[in-house]
Protein backbone atom coordinates (compact mmCIF):
# COMPACT_ATOMS: atom_id res chain seq x y z
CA UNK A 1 0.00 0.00 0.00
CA UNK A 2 1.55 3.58 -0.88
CA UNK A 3 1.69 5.84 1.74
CA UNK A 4 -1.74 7.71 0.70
CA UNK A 5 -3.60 4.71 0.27
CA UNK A 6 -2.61 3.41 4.36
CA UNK A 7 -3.49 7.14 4.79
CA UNK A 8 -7.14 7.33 3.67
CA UNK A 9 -7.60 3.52 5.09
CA UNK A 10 -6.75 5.03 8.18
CA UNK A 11 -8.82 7.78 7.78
CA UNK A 12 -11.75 5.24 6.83
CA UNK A 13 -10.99 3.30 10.29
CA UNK A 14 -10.75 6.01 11.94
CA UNK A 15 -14.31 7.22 11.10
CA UNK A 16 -16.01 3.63 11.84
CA UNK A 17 -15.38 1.82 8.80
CA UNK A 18 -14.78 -2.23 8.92
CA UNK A 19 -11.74 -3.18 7.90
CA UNK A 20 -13.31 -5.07 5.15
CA UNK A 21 -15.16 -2.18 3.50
CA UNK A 22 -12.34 0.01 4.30
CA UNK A 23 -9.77 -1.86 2.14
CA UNK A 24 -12.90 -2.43 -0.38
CA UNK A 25 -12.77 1.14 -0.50
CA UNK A 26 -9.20 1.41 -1.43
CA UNK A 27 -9.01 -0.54 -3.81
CA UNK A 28 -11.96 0.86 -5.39
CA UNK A 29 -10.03 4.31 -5.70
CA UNK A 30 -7.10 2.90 -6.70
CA UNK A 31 -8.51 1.10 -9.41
CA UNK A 32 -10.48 4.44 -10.41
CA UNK A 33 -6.96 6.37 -9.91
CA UNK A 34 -5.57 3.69 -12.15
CA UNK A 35 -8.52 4.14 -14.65
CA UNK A 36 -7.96 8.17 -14.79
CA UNK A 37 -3.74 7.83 -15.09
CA UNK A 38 -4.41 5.31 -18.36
CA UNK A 39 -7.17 7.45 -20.06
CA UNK A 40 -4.77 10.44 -19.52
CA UNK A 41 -2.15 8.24 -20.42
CA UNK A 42 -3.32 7.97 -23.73
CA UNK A 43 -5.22 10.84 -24.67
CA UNK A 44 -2.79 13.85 -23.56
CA UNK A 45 0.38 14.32 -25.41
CA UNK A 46 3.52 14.37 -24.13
CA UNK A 47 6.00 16.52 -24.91
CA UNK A 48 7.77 14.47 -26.68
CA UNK A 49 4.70 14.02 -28.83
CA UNK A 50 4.14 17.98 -29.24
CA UNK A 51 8.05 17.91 -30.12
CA UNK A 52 7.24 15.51 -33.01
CA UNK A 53 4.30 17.93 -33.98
CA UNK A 54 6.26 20.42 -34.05
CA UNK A 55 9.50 18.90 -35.98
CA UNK A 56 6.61 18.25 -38.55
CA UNK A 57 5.28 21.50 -38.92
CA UNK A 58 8.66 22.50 -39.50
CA UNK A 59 9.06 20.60 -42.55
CA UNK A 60 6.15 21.64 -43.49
CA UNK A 61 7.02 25.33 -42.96
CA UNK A 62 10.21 24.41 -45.20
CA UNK A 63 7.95 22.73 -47.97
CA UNK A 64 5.58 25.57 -48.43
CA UNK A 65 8.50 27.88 -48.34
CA UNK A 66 9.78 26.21 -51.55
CA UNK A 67 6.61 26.26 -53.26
CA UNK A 68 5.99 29.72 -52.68
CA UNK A 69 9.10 30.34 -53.78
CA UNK A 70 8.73 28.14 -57.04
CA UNK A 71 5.12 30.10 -57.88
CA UNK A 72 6.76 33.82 -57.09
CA UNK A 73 9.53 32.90 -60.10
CA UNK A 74 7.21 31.21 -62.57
CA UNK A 75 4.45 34.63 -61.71
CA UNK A 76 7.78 36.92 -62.24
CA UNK A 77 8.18 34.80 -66.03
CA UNK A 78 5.08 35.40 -66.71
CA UNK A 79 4.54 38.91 -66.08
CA UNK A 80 7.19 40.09 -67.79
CA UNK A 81 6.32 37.98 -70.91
CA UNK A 82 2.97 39.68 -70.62
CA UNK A 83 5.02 42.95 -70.49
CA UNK A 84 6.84 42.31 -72.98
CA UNK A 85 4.16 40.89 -75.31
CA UNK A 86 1.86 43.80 -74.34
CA UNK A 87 4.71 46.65 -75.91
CA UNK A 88 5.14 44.39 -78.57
CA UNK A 89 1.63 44.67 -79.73
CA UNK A 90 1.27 48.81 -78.31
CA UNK A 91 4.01 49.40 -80.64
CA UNK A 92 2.39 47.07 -83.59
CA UNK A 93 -0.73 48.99 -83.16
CA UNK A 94 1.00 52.52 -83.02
CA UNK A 95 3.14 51.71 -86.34
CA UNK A 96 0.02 51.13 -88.68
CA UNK A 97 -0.74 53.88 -90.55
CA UNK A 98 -4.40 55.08 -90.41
């Protein structure tokens, strides 16, 4: 018995409980201790777990990063062939003569 549980099963003596229903009693909320610590166990994350989270977003962070990068250059190409085009035809257009 840790040294809480002998506490409360003193404390259930001590206020008129049998023996029996006192160590019933124990047990009871040590199995329902027992029953919080695994639900806890595996629903909160550790840190460890937010570290992985974290290493992941990371990567991601990096991935995205590229990409953007990727799209701003191919937008840049793009404009500027539009530019270029659009003179192009501005001067075509100016050249004719009416």
């Amino acid at each position: 018995m840790s040294e809480l549980t002998f506490t409360f099963f003193e404390a259930l003596q001590a206020a008129g409980v049998p023996d029996d229903k006192a160590k019933a009693t124990v047990e009871s909320l040590n199995q329902a201790i027992d029953t919080r610590y695994a639900i806890h166990a595996r629903e909160l994350a550790t840190r460890g777990d937010i570290e992985k989270v974290r290493a992941d977003m990371e990567k991601i962070r990096a991935e995205l990063s590229t990409e953007i990068i990727k799209i701003e250059a191919n937008l840049i190409k793009w404009l500027v062939g539009v530019g270029i085009a659009a003179v192009i035809t501005l001067y075509g257009l100016l050249k004719i003569p009416v």
